[in-house]
C-alpha atoms as a PDB file:
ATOM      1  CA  UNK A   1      15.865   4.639  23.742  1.00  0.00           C
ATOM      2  CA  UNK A   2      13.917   7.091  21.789  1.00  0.00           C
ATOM      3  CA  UNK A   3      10.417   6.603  21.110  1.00  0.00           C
ATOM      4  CA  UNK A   4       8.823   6.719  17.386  1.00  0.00           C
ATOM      5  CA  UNK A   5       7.116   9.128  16.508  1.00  0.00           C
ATOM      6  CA  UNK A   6       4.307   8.332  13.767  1.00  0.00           C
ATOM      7  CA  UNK A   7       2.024  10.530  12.207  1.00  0.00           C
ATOM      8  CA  UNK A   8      -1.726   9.381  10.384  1.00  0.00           C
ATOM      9  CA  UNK A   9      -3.254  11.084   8.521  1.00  0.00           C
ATOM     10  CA  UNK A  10      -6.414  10.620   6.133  1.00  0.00           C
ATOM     11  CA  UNK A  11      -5.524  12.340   2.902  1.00  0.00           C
ATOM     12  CA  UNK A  12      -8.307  13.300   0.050  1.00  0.00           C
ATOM     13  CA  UNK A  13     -12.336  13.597   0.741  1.00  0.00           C
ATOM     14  CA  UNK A  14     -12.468   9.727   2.611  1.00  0.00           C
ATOM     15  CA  UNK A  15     -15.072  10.669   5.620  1.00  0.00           C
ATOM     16  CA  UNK A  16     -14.526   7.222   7.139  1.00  0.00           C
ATOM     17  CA  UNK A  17     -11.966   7.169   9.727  1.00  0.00           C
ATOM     18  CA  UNK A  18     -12.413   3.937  12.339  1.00  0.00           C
ATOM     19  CA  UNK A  19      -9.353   1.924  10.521  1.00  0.00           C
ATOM     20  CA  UNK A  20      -6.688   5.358  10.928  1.00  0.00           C
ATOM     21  CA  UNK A  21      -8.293   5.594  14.666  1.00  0.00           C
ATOM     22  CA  UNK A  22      -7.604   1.634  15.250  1.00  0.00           C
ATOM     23  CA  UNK A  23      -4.328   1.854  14.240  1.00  0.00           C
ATOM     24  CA  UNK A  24      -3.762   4.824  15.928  1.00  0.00           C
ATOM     25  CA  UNK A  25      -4.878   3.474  18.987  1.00  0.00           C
ATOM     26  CA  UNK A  26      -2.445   0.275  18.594  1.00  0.00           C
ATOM     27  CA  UNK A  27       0.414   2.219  18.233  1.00  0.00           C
ATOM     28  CA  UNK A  28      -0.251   4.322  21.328  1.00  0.00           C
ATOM     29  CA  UNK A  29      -0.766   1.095  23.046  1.00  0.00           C
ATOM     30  CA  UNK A  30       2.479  -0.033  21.668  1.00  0.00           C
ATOM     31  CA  UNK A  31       4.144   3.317  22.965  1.00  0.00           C
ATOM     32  CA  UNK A  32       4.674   5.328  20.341  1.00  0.00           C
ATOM     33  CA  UNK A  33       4.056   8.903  20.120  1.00  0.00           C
ATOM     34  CA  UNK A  34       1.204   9.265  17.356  1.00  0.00           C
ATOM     35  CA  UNK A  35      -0.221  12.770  15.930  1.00  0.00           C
ATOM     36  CA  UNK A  36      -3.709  11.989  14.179  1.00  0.00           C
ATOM     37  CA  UNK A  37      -3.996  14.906  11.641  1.00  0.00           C
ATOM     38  CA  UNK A  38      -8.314  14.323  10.922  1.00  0.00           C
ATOM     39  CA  UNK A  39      -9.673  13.931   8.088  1.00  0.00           C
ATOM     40  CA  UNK A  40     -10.008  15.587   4.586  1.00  0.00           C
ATOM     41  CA  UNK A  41      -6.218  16.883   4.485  1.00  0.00           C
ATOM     42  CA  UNK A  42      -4.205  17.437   1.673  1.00  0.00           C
ATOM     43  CA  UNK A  43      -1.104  16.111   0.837  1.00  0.00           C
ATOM     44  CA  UNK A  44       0.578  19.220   1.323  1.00  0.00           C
ATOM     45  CA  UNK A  45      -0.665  19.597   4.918  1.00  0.00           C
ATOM     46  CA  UNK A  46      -0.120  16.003   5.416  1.00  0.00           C
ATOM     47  CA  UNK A  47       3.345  16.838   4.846  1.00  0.00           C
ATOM     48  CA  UNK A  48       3.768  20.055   6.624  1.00  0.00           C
ATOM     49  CA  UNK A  49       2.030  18.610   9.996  1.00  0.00           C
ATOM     50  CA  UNK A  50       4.912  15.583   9.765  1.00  0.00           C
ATOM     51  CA  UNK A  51       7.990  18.277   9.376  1.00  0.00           C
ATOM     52  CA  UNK A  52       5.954  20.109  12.353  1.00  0.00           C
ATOM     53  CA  UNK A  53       5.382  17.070  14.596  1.00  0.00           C
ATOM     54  CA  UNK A  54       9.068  15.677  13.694  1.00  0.00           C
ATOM     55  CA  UNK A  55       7.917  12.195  12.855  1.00  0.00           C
ATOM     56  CA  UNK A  56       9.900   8.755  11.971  1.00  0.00           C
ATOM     57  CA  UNK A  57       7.020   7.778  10.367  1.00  0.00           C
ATOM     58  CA  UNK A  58       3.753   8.636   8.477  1.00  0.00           C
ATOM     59  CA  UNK A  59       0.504   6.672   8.119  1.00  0.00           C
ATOM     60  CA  UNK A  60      -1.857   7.171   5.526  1.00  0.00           C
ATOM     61  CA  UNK A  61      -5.501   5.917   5.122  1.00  0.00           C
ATOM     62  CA  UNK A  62      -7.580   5.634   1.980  1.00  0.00           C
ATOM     63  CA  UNK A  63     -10.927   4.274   1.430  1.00  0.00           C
ATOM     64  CA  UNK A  64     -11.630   6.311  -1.484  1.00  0.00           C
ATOM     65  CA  UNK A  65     -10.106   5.061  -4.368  1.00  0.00           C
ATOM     66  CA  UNK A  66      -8.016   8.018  -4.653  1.00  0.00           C
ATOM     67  CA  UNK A  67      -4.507   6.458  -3.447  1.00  0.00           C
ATOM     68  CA  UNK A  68      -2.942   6.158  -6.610  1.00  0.00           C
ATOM     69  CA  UNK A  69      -2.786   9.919  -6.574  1.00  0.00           C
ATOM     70  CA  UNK A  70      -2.440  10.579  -2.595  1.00  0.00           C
ATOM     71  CA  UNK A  71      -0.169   8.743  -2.047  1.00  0.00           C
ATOM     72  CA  UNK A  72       2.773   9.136  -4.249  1.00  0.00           C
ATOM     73  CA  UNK A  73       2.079  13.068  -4.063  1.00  0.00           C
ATOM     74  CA  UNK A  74       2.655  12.565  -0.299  1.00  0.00           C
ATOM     75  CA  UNK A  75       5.974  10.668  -0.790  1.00  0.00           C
ATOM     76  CA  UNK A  76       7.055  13.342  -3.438  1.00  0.00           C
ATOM     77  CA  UNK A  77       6.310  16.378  -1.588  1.00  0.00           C
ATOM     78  CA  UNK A  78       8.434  14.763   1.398  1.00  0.00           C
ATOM     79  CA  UNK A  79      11.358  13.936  -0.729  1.00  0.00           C
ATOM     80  CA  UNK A  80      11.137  17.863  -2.175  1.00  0.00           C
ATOM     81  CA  UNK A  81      11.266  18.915   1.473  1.00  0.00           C
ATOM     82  CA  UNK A  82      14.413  16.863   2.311  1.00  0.00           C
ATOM     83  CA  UNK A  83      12.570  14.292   4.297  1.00  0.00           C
ATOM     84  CA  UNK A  84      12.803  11.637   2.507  1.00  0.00           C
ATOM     85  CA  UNK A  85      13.708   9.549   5.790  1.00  0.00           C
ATOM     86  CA  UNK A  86      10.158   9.570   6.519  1.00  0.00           C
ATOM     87  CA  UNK A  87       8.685   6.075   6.195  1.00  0.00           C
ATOM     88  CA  UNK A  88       5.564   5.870   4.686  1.00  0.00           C
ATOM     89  CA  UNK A  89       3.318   3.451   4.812  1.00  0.00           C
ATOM     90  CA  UNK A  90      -0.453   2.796   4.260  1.00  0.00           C
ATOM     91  CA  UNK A  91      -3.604   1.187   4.829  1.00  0.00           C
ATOM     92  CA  UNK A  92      -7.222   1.143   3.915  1.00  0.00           C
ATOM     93  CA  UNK A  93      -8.907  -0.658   0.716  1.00  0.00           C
ATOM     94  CA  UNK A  94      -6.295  -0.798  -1.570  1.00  0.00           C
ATOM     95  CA  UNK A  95      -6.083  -3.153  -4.493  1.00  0.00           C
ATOM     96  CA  UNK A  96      -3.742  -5.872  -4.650  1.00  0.00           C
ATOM     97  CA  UNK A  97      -3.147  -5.050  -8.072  1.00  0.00           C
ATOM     98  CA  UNK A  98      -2.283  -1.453  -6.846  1.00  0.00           C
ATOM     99  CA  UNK A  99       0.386  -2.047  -4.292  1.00  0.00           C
ATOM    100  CA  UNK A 100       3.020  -2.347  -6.495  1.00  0.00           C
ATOM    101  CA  UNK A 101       3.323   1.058  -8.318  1.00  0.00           C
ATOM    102  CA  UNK A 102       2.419   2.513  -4.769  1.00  0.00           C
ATOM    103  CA  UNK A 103       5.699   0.713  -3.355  1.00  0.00           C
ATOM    104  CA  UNK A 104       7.376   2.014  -6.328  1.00  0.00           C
ATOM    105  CA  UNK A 105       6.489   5.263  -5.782  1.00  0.00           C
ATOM    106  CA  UNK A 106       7.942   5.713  -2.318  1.00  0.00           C
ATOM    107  CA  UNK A 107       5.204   3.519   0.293  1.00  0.00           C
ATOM    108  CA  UNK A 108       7.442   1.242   1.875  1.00  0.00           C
ATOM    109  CA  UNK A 109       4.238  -0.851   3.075  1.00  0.00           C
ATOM    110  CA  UNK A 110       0.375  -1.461   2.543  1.00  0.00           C
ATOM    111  CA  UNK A 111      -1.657  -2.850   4.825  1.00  0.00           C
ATOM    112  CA  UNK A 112      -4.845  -3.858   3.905  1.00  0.00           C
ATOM    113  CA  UNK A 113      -8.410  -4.699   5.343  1.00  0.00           C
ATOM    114  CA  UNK A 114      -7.461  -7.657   7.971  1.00  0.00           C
ATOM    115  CA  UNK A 115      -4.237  -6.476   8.934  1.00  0.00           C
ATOM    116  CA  UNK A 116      -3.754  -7.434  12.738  1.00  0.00           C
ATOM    117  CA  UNK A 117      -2.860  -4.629  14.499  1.00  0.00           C
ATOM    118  CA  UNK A 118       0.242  -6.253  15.715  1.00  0.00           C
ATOM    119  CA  UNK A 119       1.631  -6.896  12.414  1.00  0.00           C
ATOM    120  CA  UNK A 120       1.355  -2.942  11.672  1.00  0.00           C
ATOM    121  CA  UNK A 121       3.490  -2.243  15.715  1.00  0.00           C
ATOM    122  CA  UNK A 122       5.825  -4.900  14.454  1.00  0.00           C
ATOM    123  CA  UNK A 123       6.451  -3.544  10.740  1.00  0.00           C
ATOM    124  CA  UNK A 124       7.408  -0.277  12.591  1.00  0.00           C
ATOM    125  CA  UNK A 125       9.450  -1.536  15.438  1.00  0.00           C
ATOM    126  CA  UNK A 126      11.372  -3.135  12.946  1.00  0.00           C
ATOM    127  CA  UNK A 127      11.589  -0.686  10.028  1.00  0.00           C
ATOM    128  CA  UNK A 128      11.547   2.631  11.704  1.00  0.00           C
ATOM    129  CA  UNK A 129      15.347   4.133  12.950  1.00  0.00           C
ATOM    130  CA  UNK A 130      14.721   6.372  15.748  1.00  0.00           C
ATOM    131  CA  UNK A 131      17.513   9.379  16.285  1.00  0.00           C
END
């Protein structure tokens, strides 16, 4: 069986990266393949680093504020690059009231401060269709 691959990344001017490292970390554990891309990264390298790395799935953390933006810019520049079979999901402190335009927009799922990290291995195991 193949193994998923998953990329995180921390998109925008954030500085804070424990929660992307956590998760990270879990999913290594879990035995995925995971690319950490660092922080302060655009969407558009966010994007090019996943095509790159050949992922099944792509992580993105925001404590900023600025996922309203980040987000759905990541989704679209995916979808303009024919890889729209990328799941995205994300994580960090997000706004209930937010999570629905950003699952409109293309983010699959949030996960926000609290999240076991099991719940984030299982979402994937579940979700993600390895080739």
């Amino acid at each position: 069986m193949a193994t998923i691959r998953v990329l995180i990344a921390k998109p925008g001017l954030d500085g804070h990266d424990r929660g992307a490292k956590v998760i990270a970390r879990a999913l290594r554990d879990a035995g995925m393949e995971v690319i950490y891309t660092g922080l302060r990264q655009t969407p558009e390298q966010i994007v090019e680093a996943a095509l790159q790395e050949d992922v099944n799935a792509l992580g993105l953390s925001c404590l900023s504020g600025a996922h309203n933006h980040l987000f759905p810019r990541v989704v679209e520049l995916l979808r303009e690059q024919g890889a729209a079979d990328i799941l995205v999901f994300g994580g960090g402190v997000i706004p209930q009231e937010d999570i629905p335009d950003l699952k409109a927009a293309g983010v699959v799922e949030i996960f926000t401060p609290g999240t076991s990290t099991v719940d984030v291995v299982e979402f994937l195991n579940k979700h993600v269709n390895v080739k």
